[in-house]
N, C-alpha and C. Protein backbone atom coordinates (compact mmCIF):
# COMPACT_ATOMS: atom_id res chain seq x y z
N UNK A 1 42.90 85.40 99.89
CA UNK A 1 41.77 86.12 100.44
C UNK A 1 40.50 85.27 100.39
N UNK A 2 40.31 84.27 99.42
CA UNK A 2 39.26 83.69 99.06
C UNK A 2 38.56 82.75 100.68
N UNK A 3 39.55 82.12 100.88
CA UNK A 3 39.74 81.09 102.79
C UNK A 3 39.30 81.81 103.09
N UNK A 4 38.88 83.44 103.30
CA UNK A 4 38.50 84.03 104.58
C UNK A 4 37.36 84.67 104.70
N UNK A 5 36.65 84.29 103.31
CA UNK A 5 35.10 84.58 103.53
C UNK A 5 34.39 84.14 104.56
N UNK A 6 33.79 85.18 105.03
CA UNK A 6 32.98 84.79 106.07
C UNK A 6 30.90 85.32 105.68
N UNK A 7 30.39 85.05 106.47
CA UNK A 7 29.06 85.41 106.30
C UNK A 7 29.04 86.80 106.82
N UNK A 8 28.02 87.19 105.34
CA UNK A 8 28.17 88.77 105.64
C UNK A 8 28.92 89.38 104.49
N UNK A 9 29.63 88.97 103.83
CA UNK A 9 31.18 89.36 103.49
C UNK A 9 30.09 89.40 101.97
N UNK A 10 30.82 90.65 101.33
CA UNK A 10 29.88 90.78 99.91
C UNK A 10 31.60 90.31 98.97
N UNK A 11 31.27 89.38 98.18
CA UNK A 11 32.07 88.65 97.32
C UNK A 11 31.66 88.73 95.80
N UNK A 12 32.34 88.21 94.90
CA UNK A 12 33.02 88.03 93.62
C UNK A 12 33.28 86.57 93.22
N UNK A 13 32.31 86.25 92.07
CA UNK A 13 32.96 84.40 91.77
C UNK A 13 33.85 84.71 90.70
N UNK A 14 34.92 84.52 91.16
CA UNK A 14 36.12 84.45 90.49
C UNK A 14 35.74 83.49 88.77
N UNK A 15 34.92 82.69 88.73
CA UNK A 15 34.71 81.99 87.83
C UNK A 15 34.19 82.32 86.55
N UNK A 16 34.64 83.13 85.81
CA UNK A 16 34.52 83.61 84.50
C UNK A 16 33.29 83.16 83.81
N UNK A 17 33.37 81.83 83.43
CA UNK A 17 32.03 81.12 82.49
C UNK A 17 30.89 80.88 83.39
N UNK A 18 30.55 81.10 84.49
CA UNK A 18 29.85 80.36 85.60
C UNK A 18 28.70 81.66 84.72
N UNK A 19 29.45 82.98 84.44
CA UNK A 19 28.27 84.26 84.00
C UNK A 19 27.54 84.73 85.45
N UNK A 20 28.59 84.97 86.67
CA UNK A 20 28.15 85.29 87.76
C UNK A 20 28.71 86.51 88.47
N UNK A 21 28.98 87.49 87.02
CA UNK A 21 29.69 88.67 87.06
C UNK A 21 29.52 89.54 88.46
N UNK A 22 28.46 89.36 89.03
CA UNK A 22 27.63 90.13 89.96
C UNK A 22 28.18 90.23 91.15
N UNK A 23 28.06 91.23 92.11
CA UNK A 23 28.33 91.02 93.69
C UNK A 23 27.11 89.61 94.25
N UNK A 24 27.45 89.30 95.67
CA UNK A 24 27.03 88.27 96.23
C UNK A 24 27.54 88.30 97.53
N UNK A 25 27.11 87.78 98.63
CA UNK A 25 26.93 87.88 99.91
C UNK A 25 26.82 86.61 100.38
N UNK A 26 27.54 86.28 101.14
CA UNK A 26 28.06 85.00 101.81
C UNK A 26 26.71 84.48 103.36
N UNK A 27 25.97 83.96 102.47
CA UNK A 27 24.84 83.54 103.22
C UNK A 27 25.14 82.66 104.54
N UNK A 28 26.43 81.53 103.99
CA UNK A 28 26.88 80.77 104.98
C UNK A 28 27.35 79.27 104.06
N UNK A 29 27.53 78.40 104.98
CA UNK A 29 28.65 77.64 104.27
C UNK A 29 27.86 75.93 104.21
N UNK A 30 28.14 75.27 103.55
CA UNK A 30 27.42 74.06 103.94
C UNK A 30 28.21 72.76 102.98
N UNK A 31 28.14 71.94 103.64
CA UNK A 31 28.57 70.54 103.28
C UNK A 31 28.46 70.09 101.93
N UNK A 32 29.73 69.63 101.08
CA UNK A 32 29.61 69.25 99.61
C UNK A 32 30.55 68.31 99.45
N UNK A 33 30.33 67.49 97.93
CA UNK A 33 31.06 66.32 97.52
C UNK A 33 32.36 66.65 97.75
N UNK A 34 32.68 68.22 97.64
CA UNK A 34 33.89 68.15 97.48
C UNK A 34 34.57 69.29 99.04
N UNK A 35 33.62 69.30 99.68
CA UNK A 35 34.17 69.60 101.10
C UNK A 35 33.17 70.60 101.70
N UNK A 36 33.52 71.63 101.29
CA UNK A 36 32.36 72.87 101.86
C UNK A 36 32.18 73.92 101.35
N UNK A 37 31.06 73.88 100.79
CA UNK A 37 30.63 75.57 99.67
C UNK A 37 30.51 76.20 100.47
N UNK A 38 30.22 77.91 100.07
CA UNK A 38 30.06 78.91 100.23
C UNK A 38 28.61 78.85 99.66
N UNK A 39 27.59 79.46 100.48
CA UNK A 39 25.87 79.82 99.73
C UNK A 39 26.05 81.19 99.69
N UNK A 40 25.73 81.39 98.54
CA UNK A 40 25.99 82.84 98.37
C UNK A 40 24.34 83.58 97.66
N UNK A 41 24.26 84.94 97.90
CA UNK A 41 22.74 85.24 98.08
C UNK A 41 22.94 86.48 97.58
N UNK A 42 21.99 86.84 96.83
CA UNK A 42 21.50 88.56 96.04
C UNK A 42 20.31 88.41 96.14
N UNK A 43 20.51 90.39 96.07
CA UNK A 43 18.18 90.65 95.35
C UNK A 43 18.65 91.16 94.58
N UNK A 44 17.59 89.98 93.40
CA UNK A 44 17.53 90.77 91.83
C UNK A 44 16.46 91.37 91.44
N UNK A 45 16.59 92.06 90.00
CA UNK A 45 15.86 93.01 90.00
C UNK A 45 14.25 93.07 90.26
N UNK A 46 14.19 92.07 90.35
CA UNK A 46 12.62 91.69 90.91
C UNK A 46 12.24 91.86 92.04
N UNK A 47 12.91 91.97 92.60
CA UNK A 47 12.79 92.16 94.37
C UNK A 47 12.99 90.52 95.22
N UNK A 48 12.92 89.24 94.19
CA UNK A 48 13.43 88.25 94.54
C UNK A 48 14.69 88.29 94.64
N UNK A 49 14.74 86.85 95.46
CA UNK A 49 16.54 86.64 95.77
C UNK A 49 16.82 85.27 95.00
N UNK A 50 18.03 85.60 94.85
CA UNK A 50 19.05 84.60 94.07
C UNK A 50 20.05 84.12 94.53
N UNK A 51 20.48 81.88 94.45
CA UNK A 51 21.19 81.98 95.75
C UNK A 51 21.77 81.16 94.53
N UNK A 52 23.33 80.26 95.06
CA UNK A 52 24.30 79.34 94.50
C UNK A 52 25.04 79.15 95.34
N UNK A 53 25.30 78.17 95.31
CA UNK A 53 26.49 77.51 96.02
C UNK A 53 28.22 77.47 95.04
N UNK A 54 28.96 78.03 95.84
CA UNK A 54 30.31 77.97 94.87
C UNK A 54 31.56 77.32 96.20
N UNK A 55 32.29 76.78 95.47
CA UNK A 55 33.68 76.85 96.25
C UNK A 55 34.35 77.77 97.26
N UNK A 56 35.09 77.96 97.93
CA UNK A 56 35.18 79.20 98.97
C UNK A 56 36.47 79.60 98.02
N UNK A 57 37.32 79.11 97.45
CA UNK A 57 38.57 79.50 96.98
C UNK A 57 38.38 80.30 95.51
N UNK A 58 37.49 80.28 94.95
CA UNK A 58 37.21 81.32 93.86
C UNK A 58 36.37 82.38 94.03
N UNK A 59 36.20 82.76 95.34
CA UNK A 59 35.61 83.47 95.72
C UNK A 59 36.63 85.13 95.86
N UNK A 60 36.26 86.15 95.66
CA UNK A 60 37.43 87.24 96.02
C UNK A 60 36.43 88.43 96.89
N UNK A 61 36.79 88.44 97.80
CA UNK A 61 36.73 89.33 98.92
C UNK A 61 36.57 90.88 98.07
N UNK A 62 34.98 91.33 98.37
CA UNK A 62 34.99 92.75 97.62
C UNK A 62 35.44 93.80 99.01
N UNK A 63 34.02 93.90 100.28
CA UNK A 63 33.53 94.40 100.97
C UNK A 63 33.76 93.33 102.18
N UNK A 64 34.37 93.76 103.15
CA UNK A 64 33.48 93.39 104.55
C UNK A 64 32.84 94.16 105.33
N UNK A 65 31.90 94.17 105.35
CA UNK A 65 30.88 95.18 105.60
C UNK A 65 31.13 95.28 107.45
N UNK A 66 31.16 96.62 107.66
CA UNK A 66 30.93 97.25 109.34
C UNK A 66 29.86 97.92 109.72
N UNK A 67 29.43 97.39 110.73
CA UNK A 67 28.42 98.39 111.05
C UNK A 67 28.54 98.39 112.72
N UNK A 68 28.71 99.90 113.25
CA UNK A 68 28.99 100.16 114.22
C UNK A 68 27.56 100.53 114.85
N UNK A 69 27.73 100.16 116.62
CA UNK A 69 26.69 100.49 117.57
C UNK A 69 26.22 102.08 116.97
N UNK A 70 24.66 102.04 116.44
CA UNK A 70 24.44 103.65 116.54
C UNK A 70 24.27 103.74 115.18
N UNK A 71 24.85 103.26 114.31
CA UNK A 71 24.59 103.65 112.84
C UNK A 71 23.56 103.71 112.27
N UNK A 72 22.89 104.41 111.21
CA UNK A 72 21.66 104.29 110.92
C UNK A 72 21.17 103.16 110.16
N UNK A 73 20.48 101.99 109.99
CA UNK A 73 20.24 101.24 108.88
C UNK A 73 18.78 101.01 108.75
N UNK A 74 18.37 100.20 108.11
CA UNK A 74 16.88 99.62 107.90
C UNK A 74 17.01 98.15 108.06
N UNK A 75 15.36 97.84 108.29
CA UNK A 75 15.41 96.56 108.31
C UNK A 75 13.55 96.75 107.14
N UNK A 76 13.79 95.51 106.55
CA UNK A 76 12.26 95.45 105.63
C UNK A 76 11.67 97.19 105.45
N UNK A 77 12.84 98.09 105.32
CA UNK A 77 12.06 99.57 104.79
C UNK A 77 12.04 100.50 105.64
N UNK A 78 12.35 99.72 106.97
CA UNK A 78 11.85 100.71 108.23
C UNK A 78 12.99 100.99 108.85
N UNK A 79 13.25 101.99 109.00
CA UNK A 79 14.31 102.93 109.54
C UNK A 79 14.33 102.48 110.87
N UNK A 80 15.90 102.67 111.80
CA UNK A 80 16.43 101.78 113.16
C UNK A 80 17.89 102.65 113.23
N UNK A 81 18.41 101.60 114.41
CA UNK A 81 19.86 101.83 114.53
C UNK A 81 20.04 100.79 114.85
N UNK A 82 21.18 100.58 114.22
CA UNK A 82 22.10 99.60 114.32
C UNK A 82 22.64 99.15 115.68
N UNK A 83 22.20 97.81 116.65
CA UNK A 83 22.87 97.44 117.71
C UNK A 83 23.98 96.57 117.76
N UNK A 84 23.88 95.36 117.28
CA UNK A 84 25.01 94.57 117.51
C UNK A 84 24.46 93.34 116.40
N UNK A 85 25.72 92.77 116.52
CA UNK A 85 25.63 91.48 115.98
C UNK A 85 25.56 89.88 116.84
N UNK A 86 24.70 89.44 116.63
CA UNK A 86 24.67 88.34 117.67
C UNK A 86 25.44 87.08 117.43
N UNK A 87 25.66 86.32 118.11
CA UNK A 87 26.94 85.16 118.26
C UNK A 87 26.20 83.98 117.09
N UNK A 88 24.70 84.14 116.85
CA UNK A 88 24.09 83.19 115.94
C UNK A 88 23.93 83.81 114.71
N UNK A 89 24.34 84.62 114.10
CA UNK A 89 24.72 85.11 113.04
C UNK A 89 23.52 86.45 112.78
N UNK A 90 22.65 86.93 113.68
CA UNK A 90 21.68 87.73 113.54
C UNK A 90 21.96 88.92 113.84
N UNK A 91 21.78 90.27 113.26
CA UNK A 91 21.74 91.59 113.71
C UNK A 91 20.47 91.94 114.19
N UNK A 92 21.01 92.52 115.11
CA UNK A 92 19.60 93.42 116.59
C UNK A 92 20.01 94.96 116.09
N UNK A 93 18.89 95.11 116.06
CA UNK A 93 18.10 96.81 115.16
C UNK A 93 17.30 97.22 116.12
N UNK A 94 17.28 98.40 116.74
CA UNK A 94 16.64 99.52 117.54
C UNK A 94 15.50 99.77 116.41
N UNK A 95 14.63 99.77 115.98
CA UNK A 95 13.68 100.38 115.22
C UNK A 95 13.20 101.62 115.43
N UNK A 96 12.70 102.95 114.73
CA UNK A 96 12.69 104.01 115.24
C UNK A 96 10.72 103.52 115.47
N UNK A 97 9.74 104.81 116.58
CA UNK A 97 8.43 104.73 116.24
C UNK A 97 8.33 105.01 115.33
N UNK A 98 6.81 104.96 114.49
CA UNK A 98 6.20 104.86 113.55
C UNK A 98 4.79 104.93 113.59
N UNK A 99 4.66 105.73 112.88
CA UNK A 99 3.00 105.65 112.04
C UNK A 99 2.63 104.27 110.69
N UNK A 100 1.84 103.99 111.00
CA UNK A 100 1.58 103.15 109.73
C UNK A 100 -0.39 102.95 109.29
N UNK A 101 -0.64 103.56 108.18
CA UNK A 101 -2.19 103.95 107.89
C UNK A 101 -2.49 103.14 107.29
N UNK A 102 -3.65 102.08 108.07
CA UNK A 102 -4.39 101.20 107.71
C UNK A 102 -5.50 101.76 107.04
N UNK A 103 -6.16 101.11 106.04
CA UNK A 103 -7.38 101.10 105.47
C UNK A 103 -8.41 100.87 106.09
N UNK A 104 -9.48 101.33 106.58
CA UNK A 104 -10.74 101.15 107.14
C UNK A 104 -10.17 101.11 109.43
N UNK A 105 -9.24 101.54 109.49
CA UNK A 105 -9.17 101.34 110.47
C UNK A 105 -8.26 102.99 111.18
N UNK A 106 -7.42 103.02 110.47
CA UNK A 106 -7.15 104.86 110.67
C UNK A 106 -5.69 104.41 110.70
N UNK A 107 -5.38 105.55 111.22
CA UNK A 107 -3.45 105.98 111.78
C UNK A 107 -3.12 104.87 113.00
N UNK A 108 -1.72 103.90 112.78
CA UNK A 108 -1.83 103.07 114.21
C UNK A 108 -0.41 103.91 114.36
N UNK A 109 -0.04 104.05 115.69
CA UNK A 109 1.30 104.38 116.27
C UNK A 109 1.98 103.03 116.51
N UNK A 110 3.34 103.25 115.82
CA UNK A 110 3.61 101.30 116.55
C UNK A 110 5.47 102.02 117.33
N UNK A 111 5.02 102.19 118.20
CA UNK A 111 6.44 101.97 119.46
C UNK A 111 7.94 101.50 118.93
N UNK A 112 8.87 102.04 119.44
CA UNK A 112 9.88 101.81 118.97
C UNK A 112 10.26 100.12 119.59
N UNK A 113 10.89 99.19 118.65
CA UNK A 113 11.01 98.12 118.97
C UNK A 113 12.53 97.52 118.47
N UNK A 114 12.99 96.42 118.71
CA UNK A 114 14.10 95.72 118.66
C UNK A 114 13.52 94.48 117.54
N UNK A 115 14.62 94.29 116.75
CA UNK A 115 13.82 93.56 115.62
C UNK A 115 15.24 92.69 115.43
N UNK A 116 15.52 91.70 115.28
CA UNK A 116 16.31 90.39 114.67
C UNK A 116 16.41 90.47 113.50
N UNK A 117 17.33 89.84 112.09
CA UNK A 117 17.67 90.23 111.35
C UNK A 117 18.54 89.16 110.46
N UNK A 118 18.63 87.99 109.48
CA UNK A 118 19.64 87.66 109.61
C UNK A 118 20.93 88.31 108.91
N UNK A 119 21.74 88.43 109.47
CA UNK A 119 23.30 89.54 108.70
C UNK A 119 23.49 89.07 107.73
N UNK A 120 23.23 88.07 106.52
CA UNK A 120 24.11 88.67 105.58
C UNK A 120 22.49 88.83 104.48
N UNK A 121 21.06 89.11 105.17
CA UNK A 121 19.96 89.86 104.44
C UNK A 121 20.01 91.09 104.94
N UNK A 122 20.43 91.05 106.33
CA UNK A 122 20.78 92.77 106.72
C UNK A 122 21.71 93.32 105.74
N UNK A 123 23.00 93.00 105.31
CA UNK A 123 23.87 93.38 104.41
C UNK A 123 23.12 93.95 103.36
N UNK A 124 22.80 92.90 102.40
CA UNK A 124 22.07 92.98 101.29
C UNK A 124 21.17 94.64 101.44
N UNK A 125 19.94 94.29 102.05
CA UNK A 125 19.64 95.86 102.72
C UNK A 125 20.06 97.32 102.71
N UNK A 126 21.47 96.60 103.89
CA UNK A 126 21.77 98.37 103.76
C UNK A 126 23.47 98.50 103.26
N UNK A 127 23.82 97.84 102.37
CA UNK A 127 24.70 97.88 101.22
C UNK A 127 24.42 97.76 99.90
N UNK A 128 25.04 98.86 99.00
CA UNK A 128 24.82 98.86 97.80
C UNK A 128 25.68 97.36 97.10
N UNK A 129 25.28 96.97 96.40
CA UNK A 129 25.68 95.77 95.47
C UNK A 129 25.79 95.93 94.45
């Protein structure tokens, strides 16, 4: 199962002492001494993110996350629907309208819009970890 991580894919480091007990999300893959890691990505409790590079083969497949045309998700807080996934690794989000109350300036209406995303911070988002 480990070969078939893909980006997106919420994973498991198989690696006991590494102390990387945690879920993790397959950011994407990149070039190493010893062939090609896996970058793998969380938000910790800080609201920062946390990344590492591991092997793809100690990796174990928790979640592959679906998200179908129409579903409800968020993007940065703000409520949408879910459109598609794009061929460059990005999710397209319908955003719902919105109010948003500025200070010294009043109530702005902001229009429903289409917002980009990259999928495996969309994951992170709107999957529990």
């Amino acid at each position: 199962m480990a070969a078939t991580a893909q980006v997106g894919d919420i994973v498991h480091v198989s690696e006991a002492a590494a102390g990387l007990r945690c879920r993790w999300v397959v950011l994407g893959f990149v070039s190493s001494g010893q062939g090609r890691d896996a970058k793998l990505v969380r938000k910790n409790a800080h609201g920062t993110y946390s990344n590492c590079q591991k092997r793809p083969e100690i990796l174990t497949l928790v979640e592959r996350p679906v998200f179908r045309s129409g579903d409800k998700v968020s993007v940065d807080g703000n409520r949408g629907v879910f459109m598609s996934r794009e061929a460059d690794g990005a999710a397209r989000v319908m955003l719902a309208a919105r109010r948003k109350q500025f200070t010294g300036i009043g109530l702005i209406e902001i229009q429903a819009a289409v917002a980009r995303m990259n999928y495996a911070l969309f994951v992170i988002e709107n999957r529990k970890l």
